[in-house]
PDB file of N, CA and C in Angstrom:
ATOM      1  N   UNK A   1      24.578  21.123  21.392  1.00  0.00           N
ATOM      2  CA  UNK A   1      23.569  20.646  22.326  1.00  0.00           C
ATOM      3  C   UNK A   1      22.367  20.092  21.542  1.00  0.00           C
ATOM      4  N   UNK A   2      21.998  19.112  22.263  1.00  0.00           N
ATOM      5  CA  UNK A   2      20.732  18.426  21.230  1.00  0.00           C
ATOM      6  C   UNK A   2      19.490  18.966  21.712  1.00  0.00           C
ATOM      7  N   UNK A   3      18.624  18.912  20.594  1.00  0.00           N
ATOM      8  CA  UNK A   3      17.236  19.535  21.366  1.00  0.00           C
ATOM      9  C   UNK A   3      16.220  18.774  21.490  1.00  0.00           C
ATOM     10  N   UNK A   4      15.005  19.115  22.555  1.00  0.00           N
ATOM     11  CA  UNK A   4      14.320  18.318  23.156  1.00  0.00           C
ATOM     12  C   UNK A   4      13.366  17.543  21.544  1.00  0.00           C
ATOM     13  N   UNK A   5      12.909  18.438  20.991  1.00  0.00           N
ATOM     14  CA  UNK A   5      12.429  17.512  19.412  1.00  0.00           C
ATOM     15  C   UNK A   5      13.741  16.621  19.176  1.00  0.00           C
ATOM     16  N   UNK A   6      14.704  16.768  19.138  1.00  0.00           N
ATOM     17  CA  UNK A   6      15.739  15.918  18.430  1.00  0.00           C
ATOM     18  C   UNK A   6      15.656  14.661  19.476  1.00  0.00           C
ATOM     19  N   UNK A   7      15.637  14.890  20.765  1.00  0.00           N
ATOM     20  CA  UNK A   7      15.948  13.438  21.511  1.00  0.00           C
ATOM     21  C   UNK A   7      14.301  12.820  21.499  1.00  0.00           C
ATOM     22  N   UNK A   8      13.512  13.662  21.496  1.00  0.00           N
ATOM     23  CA  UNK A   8      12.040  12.730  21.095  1.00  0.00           C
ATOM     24  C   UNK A   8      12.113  11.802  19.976  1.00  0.00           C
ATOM     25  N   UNK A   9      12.624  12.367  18.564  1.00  0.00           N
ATOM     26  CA  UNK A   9      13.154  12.222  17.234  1.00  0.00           C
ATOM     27  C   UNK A   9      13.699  10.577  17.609  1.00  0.00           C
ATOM     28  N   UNK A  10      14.570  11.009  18.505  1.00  0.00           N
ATOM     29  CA  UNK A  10      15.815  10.012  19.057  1.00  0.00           C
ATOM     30  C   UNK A  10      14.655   8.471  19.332  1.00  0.00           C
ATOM     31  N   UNK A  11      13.938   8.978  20.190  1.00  0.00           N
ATOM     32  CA  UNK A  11      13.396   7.699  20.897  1.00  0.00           C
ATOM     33  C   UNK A  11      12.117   7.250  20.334  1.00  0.00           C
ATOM     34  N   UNK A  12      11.622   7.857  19.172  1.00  0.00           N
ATOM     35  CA  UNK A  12      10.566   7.442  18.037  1.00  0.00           C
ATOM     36  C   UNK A  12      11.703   6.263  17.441  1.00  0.00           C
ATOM     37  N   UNK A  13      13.021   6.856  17.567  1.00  0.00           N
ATOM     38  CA  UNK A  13      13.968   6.165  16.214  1.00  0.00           C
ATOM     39  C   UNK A  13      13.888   4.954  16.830  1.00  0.00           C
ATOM     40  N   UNK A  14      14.770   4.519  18.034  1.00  0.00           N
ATOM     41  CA  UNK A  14      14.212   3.601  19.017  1.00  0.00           C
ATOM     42  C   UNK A  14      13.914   2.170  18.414  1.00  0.00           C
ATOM     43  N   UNK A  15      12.015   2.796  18.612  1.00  0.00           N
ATOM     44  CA  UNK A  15      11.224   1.848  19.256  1.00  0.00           C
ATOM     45  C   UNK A  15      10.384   1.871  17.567  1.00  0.00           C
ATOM     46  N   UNK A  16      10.961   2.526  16.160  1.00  0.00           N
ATOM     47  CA  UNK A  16      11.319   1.824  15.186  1.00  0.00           C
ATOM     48  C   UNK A  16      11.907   0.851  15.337  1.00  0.00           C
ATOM     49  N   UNK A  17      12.748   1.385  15.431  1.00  0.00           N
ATOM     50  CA  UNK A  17      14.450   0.140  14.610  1.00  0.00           C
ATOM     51  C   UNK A  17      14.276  -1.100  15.379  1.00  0.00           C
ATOM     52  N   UNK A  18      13.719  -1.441  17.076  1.00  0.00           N
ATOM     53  CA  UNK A  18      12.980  -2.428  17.343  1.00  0.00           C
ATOM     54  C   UNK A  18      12.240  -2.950  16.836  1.00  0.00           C
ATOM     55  N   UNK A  19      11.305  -2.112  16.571  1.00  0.00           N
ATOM     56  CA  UNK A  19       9.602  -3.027  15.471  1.00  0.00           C
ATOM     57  C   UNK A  19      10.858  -3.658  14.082  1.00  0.00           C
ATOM     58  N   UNK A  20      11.446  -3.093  13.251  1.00  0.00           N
ATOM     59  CA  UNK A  20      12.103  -3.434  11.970  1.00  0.00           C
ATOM     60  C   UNK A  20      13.041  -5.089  12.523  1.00  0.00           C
ATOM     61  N   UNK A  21      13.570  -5.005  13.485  1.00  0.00           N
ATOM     62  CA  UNK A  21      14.701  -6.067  14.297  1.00  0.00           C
ATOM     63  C   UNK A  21      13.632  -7.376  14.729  1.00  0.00           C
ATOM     64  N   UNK A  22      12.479  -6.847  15.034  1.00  0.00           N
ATOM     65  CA  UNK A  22      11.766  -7.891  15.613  1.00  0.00           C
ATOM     66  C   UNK A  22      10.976  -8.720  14.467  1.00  0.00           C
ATOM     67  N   UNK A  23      10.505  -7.746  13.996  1.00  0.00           N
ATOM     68  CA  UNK A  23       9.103  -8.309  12.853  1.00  0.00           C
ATOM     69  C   UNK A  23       9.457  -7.470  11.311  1.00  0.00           C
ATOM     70  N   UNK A  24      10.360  -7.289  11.043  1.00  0.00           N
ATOM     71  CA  UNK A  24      11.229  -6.997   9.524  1.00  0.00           C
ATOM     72  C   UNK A  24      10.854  -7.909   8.392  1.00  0.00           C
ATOM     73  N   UNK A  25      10.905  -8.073   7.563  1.00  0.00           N
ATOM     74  CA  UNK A  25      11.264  -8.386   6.239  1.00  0.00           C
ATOM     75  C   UNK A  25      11.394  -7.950   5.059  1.00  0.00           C
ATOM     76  N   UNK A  26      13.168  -8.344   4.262  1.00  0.00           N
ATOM     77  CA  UNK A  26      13.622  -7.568   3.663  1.00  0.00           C
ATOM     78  C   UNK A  26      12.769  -7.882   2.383  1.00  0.00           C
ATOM     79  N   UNK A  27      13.014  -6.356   1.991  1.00  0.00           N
ATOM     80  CA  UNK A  27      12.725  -6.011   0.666  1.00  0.00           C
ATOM     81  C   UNK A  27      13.377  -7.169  -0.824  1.00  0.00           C
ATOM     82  N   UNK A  28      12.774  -7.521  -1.318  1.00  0.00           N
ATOM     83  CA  UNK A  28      13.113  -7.895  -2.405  1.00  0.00           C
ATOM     84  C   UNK A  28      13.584  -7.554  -3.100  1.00  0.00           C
ATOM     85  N   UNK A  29      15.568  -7.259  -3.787  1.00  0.00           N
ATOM     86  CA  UNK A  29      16.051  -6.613  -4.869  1.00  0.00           C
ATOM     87  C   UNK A  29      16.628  -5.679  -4.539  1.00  0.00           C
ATOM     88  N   UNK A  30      16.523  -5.291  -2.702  1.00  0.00           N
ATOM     89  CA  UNK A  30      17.484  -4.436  -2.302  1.00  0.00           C
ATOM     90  C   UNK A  30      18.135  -4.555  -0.773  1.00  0.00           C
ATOM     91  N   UNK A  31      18.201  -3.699  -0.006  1.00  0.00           N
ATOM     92  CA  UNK A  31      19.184  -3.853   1.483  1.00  0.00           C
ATOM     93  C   UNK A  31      18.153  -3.306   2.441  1.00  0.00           C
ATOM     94  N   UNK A  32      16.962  -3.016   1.865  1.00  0.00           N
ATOM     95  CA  UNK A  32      15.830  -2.588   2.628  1.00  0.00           C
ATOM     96  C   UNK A  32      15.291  -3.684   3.650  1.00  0.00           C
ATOM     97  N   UNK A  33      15.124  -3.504   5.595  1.00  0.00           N
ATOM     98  CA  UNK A  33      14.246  -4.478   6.076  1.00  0.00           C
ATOM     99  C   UNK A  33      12.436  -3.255   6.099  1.00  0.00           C
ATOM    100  N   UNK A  34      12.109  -3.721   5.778  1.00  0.00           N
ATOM    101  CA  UNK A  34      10.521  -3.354   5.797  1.00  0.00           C
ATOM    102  C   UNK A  34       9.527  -3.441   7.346  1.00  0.00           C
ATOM    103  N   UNK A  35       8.859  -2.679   7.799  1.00  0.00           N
ATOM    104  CA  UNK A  35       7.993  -3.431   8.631  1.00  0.00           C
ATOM    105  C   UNK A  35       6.791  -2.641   8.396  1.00  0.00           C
ATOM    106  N   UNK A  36       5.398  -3.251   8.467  1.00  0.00           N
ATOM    107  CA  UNK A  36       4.025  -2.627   8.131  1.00  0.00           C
ATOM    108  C   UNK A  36       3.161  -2.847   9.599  1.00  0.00           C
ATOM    109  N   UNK A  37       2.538  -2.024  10.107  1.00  0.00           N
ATOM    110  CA  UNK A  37       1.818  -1.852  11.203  1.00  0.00           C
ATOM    111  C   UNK A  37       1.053  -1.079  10.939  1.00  0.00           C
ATOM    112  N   UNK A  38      -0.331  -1.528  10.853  1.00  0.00           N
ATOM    113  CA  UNK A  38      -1.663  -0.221  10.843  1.00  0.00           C
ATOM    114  C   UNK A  38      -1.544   0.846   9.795  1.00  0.00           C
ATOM    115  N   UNK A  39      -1.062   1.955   9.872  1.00  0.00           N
ATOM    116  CA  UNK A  39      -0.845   3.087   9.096  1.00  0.00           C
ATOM    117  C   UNK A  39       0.840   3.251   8.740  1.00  0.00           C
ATOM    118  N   UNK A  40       1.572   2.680   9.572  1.00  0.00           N
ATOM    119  CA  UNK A  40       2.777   2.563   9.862  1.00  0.00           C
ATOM    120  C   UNK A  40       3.141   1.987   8.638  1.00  0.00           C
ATOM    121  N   UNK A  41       4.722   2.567   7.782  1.00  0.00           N
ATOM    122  CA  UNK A  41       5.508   1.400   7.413  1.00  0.00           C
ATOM    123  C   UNK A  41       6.645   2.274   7.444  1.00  0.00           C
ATOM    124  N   UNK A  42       7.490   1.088   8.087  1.00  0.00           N
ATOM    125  CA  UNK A  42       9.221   1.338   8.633  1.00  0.00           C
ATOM    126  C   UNK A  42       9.998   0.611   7.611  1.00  0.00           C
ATOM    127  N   UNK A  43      11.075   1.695   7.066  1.00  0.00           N
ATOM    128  CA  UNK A  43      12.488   0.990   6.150  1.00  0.00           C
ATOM    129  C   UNK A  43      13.766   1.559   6.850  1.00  0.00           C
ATOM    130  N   UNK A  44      13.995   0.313   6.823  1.00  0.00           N
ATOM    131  CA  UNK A  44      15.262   0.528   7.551  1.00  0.00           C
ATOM    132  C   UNK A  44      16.635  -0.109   6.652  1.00  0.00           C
ATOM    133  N   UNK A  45      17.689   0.375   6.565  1.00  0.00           N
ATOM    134  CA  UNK A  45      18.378   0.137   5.536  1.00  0.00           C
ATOM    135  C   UNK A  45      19.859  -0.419   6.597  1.00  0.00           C
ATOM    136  N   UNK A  46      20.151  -1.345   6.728  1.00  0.00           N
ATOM    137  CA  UNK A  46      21.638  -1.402   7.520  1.00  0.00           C
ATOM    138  C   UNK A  46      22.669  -0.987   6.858  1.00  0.00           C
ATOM    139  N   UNK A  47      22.713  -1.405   5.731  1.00  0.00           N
ATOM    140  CA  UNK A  47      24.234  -0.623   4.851  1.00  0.00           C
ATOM    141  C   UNK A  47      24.250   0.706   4.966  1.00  0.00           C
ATOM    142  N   UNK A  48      23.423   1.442   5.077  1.00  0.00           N
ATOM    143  CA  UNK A  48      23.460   3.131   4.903  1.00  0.00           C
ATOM    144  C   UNK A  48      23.058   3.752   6.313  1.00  0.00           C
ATOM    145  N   UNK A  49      22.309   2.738   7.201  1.00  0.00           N
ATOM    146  CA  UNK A  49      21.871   2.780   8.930  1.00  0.00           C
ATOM    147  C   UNK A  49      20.851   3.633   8.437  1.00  0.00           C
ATOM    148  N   UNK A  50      20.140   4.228   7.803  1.00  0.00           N
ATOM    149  CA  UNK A  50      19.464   5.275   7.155  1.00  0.00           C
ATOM    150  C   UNK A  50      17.725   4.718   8.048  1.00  0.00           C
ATOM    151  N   UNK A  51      17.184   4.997   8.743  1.00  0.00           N
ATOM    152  CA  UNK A  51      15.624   4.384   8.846  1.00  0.00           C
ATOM    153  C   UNK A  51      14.273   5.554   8.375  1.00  0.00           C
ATOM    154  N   UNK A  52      13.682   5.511   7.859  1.00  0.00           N
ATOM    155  CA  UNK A  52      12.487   5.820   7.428  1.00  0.00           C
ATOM    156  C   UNK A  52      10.742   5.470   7.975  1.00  0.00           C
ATOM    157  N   UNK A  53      10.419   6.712   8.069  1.00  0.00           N
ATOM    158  CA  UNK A  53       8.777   6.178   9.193  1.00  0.00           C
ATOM    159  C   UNK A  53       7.838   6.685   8.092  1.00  0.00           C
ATOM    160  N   UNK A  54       6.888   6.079   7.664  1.00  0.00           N
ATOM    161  CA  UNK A  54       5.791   6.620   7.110  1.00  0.00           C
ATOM    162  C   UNK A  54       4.820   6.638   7.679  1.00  0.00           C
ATOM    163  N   UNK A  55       4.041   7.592   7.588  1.00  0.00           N
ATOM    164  CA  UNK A  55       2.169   7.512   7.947  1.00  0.00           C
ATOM    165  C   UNK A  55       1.293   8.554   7.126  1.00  0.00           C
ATOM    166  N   UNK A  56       1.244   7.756   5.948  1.00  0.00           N
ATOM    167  CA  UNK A  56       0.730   8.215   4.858  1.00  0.00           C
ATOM    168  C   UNK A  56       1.604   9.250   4.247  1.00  0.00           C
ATOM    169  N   UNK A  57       2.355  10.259   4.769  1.00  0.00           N
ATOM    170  CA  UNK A  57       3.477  10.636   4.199  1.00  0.00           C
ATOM    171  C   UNK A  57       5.342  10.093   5.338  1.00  0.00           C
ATOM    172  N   UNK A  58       6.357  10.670   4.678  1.00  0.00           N
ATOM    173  CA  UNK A  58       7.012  10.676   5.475  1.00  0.00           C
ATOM    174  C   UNK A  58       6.998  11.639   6.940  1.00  0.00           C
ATOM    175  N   UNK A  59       7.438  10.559   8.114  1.00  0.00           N
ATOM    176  CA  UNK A  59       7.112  11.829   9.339  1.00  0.00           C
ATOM    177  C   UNK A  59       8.457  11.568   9.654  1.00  0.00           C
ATOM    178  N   UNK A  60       9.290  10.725   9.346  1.00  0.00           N
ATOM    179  CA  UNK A  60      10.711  10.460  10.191  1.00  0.00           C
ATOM    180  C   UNK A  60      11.596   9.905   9.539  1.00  0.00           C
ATOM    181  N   UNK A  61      13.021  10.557   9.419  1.00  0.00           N
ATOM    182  CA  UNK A  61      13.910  10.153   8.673  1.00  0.00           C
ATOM    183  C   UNK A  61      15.575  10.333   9.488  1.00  0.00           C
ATOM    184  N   UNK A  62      15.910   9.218   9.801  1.00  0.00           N
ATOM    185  CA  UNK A  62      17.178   9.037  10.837  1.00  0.00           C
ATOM    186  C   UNK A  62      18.447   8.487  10.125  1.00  0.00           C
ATOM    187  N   UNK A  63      19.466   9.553   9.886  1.00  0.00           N
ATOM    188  CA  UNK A  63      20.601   8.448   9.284  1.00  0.00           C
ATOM    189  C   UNK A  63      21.488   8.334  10.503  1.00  0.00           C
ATOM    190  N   UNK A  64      22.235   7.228  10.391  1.00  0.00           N
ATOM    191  CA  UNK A  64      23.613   7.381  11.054  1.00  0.00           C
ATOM    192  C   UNK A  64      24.744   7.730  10.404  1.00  0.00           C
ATOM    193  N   UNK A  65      25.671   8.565  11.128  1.00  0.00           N
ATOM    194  CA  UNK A  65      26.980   9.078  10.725  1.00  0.00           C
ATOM    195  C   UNK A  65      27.490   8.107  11.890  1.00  0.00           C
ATOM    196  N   UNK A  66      29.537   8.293  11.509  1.00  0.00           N
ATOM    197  CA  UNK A  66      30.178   7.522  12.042  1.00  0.00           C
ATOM    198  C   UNK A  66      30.075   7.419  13.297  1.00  0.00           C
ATOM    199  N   UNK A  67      29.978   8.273  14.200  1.00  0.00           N
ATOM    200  CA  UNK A  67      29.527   8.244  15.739  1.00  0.00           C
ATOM    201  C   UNK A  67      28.584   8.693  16.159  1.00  0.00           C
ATOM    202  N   UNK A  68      27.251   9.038  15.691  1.00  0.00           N
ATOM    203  CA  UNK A  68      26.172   9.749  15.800  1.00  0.00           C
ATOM    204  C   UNK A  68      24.810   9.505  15.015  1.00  0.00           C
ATOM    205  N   UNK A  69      23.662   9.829  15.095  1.00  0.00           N
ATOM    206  CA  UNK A  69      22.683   9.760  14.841  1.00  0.00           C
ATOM    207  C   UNK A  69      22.481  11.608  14.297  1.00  0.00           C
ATOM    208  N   UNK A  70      21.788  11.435  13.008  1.00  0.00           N
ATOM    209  CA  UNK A  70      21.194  12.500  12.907  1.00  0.00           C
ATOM    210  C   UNK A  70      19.672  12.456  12.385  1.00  0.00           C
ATOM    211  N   UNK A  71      19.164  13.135  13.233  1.00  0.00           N
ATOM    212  CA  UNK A  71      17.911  13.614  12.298  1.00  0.00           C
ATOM    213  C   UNK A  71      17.400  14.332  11.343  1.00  0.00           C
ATOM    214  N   UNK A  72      17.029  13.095  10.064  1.00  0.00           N
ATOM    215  CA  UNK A  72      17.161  14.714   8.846  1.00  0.00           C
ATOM    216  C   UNK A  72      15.750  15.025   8.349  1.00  0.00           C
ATOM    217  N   UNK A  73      14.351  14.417   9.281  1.00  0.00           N
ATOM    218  CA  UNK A  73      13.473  15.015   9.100  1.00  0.00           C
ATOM    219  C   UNK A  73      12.283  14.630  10.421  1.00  0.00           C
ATOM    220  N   UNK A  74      11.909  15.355  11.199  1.00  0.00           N
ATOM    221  CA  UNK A  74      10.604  15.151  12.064  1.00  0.00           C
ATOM    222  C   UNK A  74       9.585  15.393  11.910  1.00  0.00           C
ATOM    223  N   UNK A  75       8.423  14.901  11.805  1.00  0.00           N
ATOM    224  CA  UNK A  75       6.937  16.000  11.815  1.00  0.00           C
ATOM    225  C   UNK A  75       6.340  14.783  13.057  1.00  0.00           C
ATOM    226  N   UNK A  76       6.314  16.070  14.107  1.00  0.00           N
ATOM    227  CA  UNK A  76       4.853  15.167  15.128  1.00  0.00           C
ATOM    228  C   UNK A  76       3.927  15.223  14.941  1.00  0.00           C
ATOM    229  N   UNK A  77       3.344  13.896  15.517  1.00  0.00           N
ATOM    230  CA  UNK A  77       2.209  13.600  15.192  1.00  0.00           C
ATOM    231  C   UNK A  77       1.292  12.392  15.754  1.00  0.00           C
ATOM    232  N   UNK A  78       0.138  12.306  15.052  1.00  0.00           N
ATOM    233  CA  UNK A  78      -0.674  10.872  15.773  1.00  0.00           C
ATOM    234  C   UNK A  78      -0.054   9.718  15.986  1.00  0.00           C
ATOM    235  N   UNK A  79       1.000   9.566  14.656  1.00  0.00           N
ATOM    236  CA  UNK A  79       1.948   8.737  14.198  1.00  0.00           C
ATOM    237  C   UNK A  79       2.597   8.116  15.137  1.00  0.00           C
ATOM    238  N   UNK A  80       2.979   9.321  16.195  1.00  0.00           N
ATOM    239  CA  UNK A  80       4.003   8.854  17.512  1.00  0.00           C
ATOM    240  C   UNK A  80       3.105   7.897  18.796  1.00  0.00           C
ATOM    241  N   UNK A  81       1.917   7.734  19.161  1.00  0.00           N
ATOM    242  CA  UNK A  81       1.144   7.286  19.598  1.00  0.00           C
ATOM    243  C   UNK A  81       1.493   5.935  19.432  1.00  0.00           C
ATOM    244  N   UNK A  82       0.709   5.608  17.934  1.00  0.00           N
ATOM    245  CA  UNK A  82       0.818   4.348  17.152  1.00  0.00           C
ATOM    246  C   UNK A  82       1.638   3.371  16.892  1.00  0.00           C
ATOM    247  N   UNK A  83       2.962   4.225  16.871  1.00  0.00           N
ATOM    248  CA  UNK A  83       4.163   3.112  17.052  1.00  0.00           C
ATOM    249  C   UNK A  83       4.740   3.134  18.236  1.00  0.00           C
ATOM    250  N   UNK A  84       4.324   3.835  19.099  1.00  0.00           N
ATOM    251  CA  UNK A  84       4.234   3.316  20.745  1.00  0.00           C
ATOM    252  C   UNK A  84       3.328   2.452  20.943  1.00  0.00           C
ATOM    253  N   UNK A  85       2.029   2.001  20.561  1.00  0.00           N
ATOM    254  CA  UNK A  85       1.105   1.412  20.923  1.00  0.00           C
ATOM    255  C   UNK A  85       1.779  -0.188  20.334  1.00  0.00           C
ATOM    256  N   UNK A  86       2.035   0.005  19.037  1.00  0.00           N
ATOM    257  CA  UNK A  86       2.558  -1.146  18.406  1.00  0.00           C
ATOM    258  C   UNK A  86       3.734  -2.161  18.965  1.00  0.00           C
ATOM    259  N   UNK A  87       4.400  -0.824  19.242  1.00  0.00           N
ATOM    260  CA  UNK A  87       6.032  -1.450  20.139  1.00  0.00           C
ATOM    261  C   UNK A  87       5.493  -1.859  21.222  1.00  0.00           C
ATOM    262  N   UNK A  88       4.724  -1.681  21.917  1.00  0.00           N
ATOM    263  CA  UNK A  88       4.856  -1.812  23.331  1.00  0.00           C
ATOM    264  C   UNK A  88       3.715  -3.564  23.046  1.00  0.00           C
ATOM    265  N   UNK A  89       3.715  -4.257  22.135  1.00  0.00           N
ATOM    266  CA  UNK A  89       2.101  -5.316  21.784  1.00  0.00           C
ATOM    267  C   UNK A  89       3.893  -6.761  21.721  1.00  0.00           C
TER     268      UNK A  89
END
């Protein structure tokens, strides 16, 4: 059973991987798409599905497995606000 942090987790991942799809650009020298917003910066990796949230440290770290999403790190925070505010512009 998934838990209510994990499907929050879930829908931070979201309305990342949107901001990265919309306004991305890849990294230079690797498989990284990048996106920078305010305090925000999103890596998102397609070969590995792996996405990454920073705000000043890491707060979010999402890989994909073959049929699933896992979350392999959360910390809430102001963070979650901000890239709601961003996604939604």
């Amino acid at each position: 059973m998934i838990s209510t942090t994990d499907i929050r987790a879930l829908e931070l991942y979201e309305l990342a991987l949107s901001l990265v799809e919309a306004k991305g650009t890849p990294v230079s020298g690797s498989t990284i798409v990048e996106c920078r917003a305010g305090k925000l910066t999103i890596h998102y990796s397609a070969k590995t599905g792996r996405l990454e949230v920073w705000h000043l440290s890491k707060v979010l770290t999402v890989k994909r497995l073959p049929r699933s999403l896992k979350v392999a790190h959360y910390t809430p925070g102001e963070w979650e606000e901000e890239l709601e505010v961003v996604a939604a512009k």
